[in-house]
C-alpha atoms as a PDB file:
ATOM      1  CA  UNK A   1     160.046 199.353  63.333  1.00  0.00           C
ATOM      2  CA  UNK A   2     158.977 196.793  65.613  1.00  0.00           C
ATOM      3  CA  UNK A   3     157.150 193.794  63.935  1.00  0.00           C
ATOM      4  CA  UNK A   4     155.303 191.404  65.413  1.00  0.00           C
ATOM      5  CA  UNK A   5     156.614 188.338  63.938  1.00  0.00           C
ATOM      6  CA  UNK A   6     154.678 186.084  66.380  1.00  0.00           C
ATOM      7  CA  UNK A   7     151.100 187.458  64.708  1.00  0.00           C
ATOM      8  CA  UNK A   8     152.355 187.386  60.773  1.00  0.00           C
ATOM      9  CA  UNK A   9     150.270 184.896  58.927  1.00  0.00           C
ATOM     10  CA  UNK A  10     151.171 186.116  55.437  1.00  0.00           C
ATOM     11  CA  UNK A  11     155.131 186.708  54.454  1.00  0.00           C
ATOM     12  CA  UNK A  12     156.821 187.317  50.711  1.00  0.00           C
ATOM     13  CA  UNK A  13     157.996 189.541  48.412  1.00  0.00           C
ATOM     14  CA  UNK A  14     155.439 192.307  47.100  1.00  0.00           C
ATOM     15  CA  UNK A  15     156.331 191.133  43.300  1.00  0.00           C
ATOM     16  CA  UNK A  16     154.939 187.355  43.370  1.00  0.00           C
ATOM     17  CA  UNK A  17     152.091 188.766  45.907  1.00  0.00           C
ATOM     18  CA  UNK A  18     150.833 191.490  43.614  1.00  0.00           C
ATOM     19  CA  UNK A  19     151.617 190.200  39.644  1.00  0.00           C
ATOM     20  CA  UNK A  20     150.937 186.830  37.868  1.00  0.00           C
ATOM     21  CA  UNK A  21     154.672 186.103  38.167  1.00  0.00           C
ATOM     22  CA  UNK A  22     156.411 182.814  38.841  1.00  0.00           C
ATOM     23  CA  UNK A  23     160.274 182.551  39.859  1.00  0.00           C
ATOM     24  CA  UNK A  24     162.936 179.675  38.461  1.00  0.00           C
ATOM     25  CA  UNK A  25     165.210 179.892  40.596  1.00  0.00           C
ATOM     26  CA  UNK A  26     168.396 177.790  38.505  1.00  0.00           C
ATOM     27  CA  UNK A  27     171.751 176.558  40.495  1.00  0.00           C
ATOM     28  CA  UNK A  28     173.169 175.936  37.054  1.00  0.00           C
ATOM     29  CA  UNK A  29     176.029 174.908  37.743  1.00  0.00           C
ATOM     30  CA  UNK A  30     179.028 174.552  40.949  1.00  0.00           C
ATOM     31  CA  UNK A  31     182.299 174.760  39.305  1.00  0.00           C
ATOM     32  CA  UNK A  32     183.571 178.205  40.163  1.00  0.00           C
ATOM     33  CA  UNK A  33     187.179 179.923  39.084  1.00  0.00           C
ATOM     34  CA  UNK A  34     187.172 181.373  43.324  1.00  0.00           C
ATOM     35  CA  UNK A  35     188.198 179.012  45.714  1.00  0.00           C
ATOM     36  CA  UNK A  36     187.156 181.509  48.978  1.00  0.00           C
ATOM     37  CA  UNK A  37     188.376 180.113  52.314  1.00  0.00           C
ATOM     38  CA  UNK A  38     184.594 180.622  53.909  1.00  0.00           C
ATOM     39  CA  UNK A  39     182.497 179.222  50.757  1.00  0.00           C
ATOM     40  CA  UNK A  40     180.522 175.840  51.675  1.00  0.00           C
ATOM     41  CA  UNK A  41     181.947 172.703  50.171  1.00  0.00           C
ATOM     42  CA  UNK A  42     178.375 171.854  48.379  1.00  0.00           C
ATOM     43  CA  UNK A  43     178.298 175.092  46.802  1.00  0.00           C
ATOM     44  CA  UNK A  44     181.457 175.212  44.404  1.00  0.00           C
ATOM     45  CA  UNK A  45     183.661 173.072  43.210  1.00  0.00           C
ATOM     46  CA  UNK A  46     186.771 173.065  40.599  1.00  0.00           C
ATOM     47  CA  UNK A  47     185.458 170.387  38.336  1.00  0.00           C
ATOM     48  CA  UNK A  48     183.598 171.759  35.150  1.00  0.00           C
ATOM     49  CA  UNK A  49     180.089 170.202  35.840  1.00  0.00           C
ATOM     50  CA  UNK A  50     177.944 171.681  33.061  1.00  0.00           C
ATOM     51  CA  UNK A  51     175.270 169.720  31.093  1.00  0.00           C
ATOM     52  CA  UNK A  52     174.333 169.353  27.535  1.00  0.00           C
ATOM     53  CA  UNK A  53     174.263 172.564  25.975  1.00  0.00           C
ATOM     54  CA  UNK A  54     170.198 171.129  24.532  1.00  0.00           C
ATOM     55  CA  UNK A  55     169.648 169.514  27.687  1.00  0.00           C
ATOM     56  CA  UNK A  56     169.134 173.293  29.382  1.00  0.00           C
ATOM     57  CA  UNK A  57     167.217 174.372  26.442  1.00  0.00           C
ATOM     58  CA  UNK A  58     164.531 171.628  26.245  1.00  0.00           C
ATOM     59  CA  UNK A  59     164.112 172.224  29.868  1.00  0.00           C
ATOM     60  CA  UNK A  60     162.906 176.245  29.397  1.00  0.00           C
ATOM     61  CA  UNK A  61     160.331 175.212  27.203  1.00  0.00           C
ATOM     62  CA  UNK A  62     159.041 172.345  29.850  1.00  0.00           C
ATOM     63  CA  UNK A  63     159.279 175.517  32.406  1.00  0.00           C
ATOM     64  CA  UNK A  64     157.682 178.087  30.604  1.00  0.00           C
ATOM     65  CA  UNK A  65     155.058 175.914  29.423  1.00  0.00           C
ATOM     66  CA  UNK A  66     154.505 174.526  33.165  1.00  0.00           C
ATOM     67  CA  UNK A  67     153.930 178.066  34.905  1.00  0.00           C
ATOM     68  CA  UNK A  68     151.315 179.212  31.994  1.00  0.00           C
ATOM     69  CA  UNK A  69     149.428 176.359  32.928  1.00  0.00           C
ATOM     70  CA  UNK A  70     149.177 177.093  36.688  1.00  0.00           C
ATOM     71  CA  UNK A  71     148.592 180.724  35.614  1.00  0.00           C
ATOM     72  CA  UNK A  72     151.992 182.590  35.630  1.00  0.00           C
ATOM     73  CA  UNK A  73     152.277 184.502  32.255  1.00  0.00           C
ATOM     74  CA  UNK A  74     155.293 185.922  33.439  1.00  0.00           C
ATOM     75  CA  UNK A  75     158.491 184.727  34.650  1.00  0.00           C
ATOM     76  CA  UNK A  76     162.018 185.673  36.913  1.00  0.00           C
ATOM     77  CA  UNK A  77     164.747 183.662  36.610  1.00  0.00           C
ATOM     78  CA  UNK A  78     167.375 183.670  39.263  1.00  0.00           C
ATOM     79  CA  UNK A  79     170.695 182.562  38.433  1.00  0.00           C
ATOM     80  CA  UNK A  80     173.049 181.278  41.320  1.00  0.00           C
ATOM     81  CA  UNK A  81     176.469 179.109  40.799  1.00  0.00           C
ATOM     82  CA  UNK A  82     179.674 178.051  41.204  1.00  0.00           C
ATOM     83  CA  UNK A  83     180.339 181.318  38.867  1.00  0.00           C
ATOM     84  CA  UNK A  84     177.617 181.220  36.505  1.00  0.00           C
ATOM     85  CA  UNK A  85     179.053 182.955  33.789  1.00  0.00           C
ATOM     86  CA  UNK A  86     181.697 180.323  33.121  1.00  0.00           C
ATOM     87  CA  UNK A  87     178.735 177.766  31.712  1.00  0.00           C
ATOM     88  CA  UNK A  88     179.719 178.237  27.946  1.00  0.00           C
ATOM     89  CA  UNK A  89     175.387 177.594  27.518  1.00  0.00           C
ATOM     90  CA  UNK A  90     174.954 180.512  29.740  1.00  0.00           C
ATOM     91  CA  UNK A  91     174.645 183.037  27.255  1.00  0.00           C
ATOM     92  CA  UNK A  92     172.636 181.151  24.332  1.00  0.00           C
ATOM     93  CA  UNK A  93     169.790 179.965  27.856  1.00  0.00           C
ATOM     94  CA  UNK A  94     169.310 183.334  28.028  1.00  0.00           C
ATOM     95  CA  UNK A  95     168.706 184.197  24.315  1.00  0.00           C
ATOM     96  CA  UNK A  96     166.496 181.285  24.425  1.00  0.00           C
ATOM     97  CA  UNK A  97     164.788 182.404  27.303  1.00  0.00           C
ATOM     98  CA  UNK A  98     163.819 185.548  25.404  1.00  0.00           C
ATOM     99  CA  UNK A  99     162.613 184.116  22.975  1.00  0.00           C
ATOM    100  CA  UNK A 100     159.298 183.591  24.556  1.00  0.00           C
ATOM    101  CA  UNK A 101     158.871 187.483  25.219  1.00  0.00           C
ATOM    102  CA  UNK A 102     155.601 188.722  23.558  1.00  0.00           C
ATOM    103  CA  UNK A 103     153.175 191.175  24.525  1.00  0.00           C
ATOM    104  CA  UNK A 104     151.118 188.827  26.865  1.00  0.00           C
ATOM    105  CA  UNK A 105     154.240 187.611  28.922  1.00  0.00           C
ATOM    106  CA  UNK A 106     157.216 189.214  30.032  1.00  0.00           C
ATOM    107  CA  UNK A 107     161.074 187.940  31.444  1.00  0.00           C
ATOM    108  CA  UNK A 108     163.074 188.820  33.508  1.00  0.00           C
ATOM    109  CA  UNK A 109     166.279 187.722  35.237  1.00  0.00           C
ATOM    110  CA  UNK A 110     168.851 188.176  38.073  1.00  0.00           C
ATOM    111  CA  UNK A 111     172.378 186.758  38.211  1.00  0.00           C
ATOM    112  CA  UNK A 112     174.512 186.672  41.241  1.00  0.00           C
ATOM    113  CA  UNK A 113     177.835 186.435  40.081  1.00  0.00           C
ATOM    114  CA  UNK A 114     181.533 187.366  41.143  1.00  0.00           C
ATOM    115  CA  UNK A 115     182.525 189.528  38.070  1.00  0.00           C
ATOM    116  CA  UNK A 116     185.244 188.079  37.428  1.00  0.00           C
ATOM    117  CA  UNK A 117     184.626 187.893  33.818  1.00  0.00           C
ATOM    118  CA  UNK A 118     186.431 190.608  31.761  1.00  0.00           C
ATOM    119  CA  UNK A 119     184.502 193.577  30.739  1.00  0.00           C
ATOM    120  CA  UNK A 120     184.074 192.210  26.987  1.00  0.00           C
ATOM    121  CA  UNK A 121     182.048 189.225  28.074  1.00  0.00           C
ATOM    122  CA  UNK A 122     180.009 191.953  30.209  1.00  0.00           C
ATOM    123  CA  UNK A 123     179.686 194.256  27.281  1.00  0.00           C
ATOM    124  CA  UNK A 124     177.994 190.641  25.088  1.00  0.00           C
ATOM    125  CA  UNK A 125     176.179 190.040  28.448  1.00  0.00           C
ATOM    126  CA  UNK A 126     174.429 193.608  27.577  1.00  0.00           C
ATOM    127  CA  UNK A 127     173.844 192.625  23.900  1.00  0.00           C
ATOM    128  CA  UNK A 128     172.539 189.375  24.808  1.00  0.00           C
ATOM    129  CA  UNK A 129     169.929 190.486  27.221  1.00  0.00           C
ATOM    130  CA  UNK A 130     168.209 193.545  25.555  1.00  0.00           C
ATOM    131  CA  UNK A 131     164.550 191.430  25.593  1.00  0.00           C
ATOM    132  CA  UNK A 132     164.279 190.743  29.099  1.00  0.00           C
ATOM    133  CA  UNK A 133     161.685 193.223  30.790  1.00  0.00           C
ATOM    134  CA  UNK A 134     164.340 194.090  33.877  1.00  0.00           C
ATOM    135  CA  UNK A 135     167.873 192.311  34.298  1.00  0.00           C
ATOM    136  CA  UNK A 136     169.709 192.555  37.809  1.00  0.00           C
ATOM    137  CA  UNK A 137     173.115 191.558  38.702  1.00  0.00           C
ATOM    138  CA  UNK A 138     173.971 190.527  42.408  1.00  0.00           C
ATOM    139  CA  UNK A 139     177.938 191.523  42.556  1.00  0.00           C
ATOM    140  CA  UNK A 140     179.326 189.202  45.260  1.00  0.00           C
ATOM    141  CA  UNK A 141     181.998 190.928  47.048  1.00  0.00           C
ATOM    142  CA  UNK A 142     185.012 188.567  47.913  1.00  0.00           C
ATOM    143  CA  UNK A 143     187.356 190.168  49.473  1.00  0.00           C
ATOM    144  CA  UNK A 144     189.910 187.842  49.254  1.00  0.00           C
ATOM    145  CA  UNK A 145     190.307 187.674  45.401  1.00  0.00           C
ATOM    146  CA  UNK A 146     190.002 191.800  45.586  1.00  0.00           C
ATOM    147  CA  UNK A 147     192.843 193.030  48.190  1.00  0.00           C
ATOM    148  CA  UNK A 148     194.609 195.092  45.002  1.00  0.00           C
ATOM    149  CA  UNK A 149     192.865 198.281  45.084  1.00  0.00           C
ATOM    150  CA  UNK A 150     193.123 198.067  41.134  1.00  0.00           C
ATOM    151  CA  UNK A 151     191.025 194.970  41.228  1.00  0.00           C
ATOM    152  CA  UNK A 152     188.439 196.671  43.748  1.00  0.00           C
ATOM    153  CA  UNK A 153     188.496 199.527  41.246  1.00  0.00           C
ATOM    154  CA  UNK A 154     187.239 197.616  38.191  1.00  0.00           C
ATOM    155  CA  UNK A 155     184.623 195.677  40.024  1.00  0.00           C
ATOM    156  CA  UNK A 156     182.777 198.594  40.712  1.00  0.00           C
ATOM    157  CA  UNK A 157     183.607 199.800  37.060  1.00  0.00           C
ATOM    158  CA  UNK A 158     181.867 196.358  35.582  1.00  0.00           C
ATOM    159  CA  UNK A 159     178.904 197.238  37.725  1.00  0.00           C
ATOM    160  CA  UNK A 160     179.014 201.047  36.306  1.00  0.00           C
ATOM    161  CA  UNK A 161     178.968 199.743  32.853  1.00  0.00           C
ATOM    162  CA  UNK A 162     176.452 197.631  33.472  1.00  0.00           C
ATOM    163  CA  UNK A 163     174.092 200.236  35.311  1.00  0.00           C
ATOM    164  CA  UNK A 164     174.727 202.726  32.086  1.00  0.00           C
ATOM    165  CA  UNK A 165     173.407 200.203  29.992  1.00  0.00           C
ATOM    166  CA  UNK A 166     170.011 199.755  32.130  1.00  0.00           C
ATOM    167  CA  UNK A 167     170.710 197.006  34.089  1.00  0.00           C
ATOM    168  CA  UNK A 168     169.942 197.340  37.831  1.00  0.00           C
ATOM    169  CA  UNK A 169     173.369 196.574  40.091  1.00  0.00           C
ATOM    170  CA  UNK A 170     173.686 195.888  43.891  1.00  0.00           C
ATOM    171  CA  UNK A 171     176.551 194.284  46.095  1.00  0.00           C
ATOM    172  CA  UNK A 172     176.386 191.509  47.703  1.00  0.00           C
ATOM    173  CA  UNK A 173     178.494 190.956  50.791  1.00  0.00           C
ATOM    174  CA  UNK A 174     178.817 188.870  53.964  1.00  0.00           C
ATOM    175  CA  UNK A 175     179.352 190.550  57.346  1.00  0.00           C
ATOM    176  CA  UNK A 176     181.400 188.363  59.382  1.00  0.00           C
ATOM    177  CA  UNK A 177     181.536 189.040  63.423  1.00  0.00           C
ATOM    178  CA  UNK A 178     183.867 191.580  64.422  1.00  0.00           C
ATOM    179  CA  UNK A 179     184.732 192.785  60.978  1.00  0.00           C
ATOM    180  CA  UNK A 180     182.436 195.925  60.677  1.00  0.00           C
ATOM    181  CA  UNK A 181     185.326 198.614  60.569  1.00  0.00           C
ATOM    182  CA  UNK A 182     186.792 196.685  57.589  1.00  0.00           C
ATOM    183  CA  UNK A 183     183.000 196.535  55.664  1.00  0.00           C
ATOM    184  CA  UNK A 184     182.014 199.946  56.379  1.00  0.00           C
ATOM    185  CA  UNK A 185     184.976 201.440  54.579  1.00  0.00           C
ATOM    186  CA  UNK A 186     183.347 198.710  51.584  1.00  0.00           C
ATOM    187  CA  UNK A 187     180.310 200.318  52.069  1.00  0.00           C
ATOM    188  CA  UNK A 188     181.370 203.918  51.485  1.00  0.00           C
ATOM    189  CA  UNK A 189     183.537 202.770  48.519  1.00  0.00           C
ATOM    190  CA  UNK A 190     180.371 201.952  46.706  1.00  0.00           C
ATOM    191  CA  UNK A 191     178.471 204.579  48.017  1.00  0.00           C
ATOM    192  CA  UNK A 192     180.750 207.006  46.651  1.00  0.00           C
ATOM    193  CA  UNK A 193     178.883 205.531  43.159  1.00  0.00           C
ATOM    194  CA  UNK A 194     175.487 205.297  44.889  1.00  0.00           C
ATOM    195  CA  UNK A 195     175.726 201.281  44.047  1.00  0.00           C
ATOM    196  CA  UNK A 196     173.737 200.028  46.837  1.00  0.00           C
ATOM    197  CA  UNK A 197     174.933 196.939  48.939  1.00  0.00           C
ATOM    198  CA  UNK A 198     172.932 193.843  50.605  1.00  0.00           C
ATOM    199  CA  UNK A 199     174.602 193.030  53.515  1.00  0.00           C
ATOM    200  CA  UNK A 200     174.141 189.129  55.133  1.00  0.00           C
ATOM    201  CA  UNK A 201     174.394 187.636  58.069  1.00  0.00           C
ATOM    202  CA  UNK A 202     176.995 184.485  58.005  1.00  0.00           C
ATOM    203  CA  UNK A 203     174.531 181.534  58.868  1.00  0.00           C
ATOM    204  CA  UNK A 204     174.820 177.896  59.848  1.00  0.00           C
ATOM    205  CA  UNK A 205     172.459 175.443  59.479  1.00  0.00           C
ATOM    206  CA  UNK A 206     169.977 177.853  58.888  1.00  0.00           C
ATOM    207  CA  UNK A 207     170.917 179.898  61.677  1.00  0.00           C
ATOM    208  CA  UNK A 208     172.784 183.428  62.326  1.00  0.00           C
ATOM    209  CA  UNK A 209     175.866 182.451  63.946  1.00  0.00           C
ATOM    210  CA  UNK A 210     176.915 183.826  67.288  1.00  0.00           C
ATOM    211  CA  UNK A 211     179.234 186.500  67.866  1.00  0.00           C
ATOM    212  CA  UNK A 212     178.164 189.836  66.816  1.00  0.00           C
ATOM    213  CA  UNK A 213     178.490 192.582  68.701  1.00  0.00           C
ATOM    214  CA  UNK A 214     174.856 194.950  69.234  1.00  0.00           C
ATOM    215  CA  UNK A 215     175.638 197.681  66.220  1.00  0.00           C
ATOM    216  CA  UNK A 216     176.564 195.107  63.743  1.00  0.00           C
ATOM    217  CA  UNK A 217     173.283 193.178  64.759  1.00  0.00           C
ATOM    218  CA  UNK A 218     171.429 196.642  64.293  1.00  0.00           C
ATOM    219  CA  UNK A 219     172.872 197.511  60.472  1.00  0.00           C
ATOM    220  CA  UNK A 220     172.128 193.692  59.365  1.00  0.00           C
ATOM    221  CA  UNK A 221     168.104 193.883  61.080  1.00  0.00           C
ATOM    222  CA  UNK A 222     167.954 197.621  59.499  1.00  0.00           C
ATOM    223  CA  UNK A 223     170.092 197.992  56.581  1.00  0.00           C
ATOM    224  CA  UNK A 224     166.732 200.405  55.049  1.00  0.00           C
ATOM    225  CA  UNK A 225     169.672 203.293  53.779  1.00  0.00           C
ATOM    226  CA  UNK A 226     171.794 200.215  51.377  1.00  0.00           C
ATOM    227  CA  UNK A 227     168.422 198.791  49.479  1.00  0.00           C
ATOM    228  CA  UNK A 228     164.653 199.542  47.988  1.00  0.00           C
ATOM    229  CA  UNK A 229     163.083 200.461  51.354  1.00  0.00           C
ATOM    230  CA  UNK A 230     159.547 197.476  51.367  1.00  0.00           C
ATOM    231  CA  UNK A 231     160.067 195.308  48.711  1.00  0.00           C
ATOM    232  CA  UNK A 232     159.176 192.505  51.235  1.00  0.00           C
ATOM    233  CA  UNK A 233     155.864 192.555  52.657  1.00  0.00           C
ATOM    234  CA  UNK A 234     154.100 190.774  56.057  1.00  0.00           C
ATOM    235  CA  UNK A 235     151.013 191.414  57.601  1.00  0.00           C
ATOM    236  CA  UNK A 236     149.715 190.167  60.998  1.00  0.00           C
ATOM    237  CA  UNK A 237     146.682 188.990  62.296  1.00  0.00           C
ATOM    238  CA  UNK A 238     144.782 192.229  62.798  1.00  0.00           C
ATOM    239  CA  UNK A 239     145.895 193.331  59.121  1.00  0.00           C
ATOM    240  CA  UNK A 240     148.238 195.447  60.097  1.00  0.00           C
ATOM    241  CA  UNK A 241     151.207 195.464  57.017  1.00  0.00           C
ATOM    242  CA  UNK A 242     154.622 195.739  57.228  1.00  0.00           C
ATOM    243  CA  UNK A 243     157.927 196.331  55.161  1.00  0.00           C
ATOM    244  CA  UNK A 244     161.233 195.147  55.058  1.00  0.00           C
ATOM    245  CA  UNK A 245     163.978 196.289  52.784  1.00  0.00           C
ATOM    246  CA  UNK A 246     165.453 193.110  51.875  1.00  0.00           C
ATOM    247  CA  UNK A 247     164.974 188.897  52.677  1.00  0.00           C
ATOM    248  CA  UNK A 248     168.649 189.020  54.931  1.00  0.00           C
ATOM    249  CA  UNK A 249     167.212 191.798  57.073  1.00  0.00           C
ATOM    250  CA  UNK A 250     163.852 189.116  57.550  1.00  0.00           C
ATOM    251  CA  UNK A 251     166.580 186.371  57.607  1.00  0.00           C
ATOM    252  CA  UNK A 252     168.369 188.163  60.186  1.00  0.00           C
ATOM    253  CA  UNK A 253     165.103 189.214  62.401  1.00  0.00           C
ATOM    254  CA  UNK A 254     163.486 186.083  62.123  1.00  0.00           C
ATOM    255  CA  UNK A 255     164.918 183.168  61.167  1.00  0.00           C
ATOM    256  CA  UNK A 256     162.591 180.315  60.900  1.00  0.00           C
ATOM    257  CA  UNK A 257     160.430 177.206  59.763  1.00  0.00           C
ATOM    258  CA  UNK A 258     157.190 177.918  57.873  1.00  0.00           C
ATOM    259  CA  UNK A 259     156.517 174.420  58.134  1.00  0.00           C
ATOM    260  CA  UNK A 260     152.658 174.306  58.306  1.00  0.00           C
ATOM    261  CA  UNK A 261     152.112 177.497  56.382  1.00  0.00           C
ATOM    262  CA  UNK A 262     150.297 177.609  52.567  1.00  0.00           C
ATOM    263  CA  UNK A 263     153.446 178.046  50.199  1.00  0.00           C
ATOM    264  CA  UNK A 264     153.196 178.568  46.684  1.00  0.00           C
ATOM    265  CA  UNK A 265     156.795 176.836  46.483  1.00  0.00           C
ATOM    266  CA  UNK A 266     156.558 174.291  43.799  1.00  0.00           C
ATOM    267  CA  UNK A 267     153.527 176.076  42.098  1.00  0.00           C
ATOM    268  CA  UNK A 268     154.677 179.346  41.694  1.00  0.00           C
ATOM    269  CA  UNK A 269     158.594 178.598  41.824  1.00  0.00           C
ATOM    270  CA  UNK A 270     160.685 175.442  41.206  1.00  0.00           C
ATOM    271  CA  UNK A 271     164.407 175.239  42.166  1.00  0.00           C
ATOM    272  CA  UNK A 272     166.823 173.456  39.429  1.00  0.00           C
ATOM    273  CA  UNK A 273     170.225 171.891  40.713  1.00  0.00           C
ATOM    274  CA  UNK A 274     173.465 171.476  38.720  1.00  0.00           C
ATOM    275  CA  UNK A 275     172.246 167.574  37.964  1.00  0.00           C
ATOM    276  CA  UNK A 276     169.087 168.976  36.244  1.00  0.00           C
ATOM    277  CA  UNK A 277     166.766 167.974  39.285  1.00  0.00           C
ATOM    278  CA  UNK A 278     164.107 169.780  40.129  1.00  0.00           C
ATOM    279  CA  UNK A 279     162.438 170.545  43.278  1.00  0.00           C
ATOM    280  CA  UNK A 280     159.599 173.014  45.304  1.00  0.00           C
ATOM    281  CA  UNK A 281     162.403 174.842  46.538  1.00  0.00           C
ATOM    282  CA  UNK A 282     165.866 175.067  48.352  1.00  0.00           C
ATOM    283  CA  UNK A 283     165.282 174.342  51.454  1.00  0.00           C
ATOM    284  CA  UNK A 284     162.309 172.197  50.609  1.00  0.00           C
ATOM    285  CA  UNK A 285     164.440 170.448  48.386  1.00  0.00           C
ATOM    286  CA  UNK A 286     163.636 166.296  49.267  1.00  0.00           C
ATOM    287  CA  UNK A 287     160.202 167.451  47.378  1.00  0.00           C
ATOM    288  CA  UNK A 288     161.400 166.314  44.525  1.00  0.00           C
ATOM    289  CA  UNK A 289     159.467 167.056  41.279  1.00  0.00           C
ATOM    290  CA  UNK A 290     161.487 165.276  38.758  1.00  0.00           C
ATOM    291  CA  UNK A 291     164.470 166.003  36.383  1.00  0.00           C
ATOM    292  CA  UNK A 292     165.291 168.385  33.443  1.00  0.00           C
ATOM    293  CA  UNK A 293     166.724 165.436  31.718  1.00  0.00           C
ATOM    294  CA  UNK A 294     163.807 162.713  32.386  1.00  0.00           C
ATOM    295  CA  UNK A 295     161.009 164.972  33.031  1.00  0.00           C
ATOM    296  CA  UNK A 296     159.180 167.256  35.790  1.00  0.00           C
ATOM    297  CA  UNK A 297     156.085 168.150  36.528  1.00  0.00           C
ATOM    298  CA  UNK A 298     154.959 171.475  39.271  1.00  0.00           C
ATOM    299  CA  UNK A 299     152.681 171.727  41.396  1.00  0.00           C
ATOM    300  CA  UNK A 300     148.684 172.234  40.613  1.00  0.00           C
ATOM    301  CA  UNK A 301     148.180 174.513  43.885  1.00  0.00           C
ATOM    302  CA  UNK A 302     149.237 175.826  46.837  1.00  0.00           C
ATOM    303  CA  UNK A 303     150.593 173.424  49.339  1.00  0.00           C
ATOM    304  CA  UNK A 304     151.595 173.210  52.874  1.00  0.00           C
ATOM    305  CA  UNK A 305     154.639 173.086  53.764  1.00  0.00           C
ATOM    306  CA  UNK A 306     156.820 169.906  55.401  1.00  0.00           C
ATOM    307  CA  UNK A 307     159.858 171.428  56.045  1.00  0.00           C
ATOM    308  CA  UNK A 308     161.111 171.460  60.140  1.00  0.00           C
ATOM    309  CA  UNK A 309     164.588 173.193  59.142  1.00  0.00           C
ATOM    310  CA  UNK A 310     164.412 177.244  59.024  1.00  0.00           C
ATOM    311  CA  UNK A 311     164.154 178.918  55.910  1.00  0.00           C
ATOM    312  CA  UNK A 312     167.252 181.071  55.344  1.00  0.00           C
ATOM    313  CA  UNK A 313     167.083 180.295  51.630  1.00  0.00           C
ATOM    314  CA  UNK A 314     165.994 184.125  49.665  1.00  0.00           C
ATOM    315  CA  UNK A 315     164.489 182.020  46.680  1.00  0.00           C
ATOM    316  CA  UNK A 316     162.122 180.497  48.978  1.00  0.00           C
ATOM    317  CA  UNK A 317     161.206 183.163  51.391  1.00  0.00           C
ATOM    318  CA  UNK A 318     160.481 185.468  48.403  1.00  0.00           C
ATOM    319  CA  UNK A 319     157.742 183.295  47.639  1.00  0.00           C
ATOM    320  CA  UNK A 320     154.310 184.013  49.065  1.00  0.00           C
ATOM    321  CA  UNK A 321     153.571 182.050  52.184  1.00  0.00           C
ATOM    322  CA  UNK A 322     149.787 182.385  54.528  1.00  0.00           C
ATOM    323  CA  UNK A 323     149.213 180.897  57.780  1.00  0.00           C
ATOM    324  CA  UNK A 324     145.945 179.537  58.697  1.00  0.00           C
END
């Protein structure tokens, strides 16, 4: 498909475009049990940084309360670490979270995570989540904590369980330059299960890095047969609508600044760090919007956006975005 991306003036994913739904997107936490050669320094560390167990559950109430107000019945809440499910408050946030489920608003939540929790914490993970109206885990595949082929094996067996017990799987993995014969044989390891995989693009600095070759280019811009075929929708200036199967294959096309364009960043989604501050988004993040510990407060509308550096950040590009 060949998309004009000089004509779009409206980007995002069909989900926050279509319902009254507003995303949290939560970096609870950094510490992480991996310590992978390629992972950026600000995003793990081996210090247990977690706050107050009450802290985190004062703060849902602030959020919930915050996106009713602007008009979002309905919330997503992402989960990104560090390893997530190490945060001994993980578990009760979520119970907490559901505790707001009625018939007039609905949760739901997505947790990319490196399963390296044993299958009993998975199998209270199931118990703990039975409220939520979908749950998704995001399986990051590192390959070098899973080179024993009986480690591979039970990494796709956690995401078995969890798919027999409703909950939507998918693997995430990075495709480094010139390392496609080594991923494909990944890929058809999970295809075997018909797990589907989200392959992405190693980026610095908000950019694709250099280096690979024309057909590894082609499967990152058109990975269509791996995910949901147009959950991310664009349409130009003479209303003509597109689809994309995931944010990396946009990140991967078109990798950009929306700086100028209406964002709903900060009205329809806030982004919480491990410190408990909260901003309009990750890449926007010096819009600062307060603290889960002092106090926040979102957005009233839609706002442009400020930001020069490209936006290679999935939490914010879901979010819907219009050009003048």
């Amino acid at each position: 498909m060949n998309i004009p991306y000089d004509k779009i003036t409206s980007i995002g994913m069909r989900t926050f475009i279509k319902y009254p739904i507003a995303n949290c997107f939560w970096r609870i936490n950094r510490y992480c049990n991996y310590n992978c050669s390629y992972c950026w320094p600000h995003a793990h560390t081996s210090k247990k940084d977690f706050l107050d167990e009450d802290v985190y559950l004062l703060a849902i109430d602030k959020i919930v309360s915050g996106f009713r107000d602007n008009g979002f019945p309905h919330i997503n809440w992402g989960w990104v670490g560090g390893e997530i499910t190490f945060n001994p408050s993980f578990l009760p946030i979520l119970e907490t979270i559901q505790s707001y489920v009625n018939k007039d608003e609905k949760m739901a939540t997505n947790i990319t995570t490196n399963l390296s929790q044993p299958m009993k914490w998975w199998d209270k993970f199931v118990k703990s989540t039975k409220k939520f109206a979908r749950v998704k885990i995001n399986g990051s595949w590192h390959e070098e904590y899973l080179q024993a082929e009986d480690k591979q094996k039970l990494f796709r067996d956690k995401l078995l369980f969890l798919r027999d017990n409703g909950i939507r799987v998918q693997v995430n993995a990075v495709l480094l330059p010139t390392k496609l014969e080594i991923l494909k044989k990944v890929i058809d390891f999970f295809s075997e299960v018909e797990i589907p995989m989200n392959l992405k693009a190693c980026r610095q600095k908000g950019k694709v890095v250099d280096g690979y070759t024309k057909e590894e280019m082609k499967l990152l811009t058109s990975q269509r047969e791996y995910i949901e075929p147009n959950i991310v929708f664009l349409k130009d200036v003479d209303e003509n609508e597109y689809g994309l199967s995931s944010l990396e294959q946009l990140i991967a096309n078109n990798s950009k600044s929306y700086e100028g364009w209406n964002c709903s960043a900060g009205f329809q989604s806030i982004t919480i760090y491990e410190d408990g501050t909260v901003t309009r988004g990750t890449i926007c993040k010096k819009e600062i919007l307060g603290t889960i510990t002092n106090g926040f407060t979102l957005n009233k509308n839609i706002t442009k956006c400020i930001t020069k550096q490209a936006c290679d950040c999935s939490a914010d590009l879901k979010m819907p975005k219009t050009r003048n």
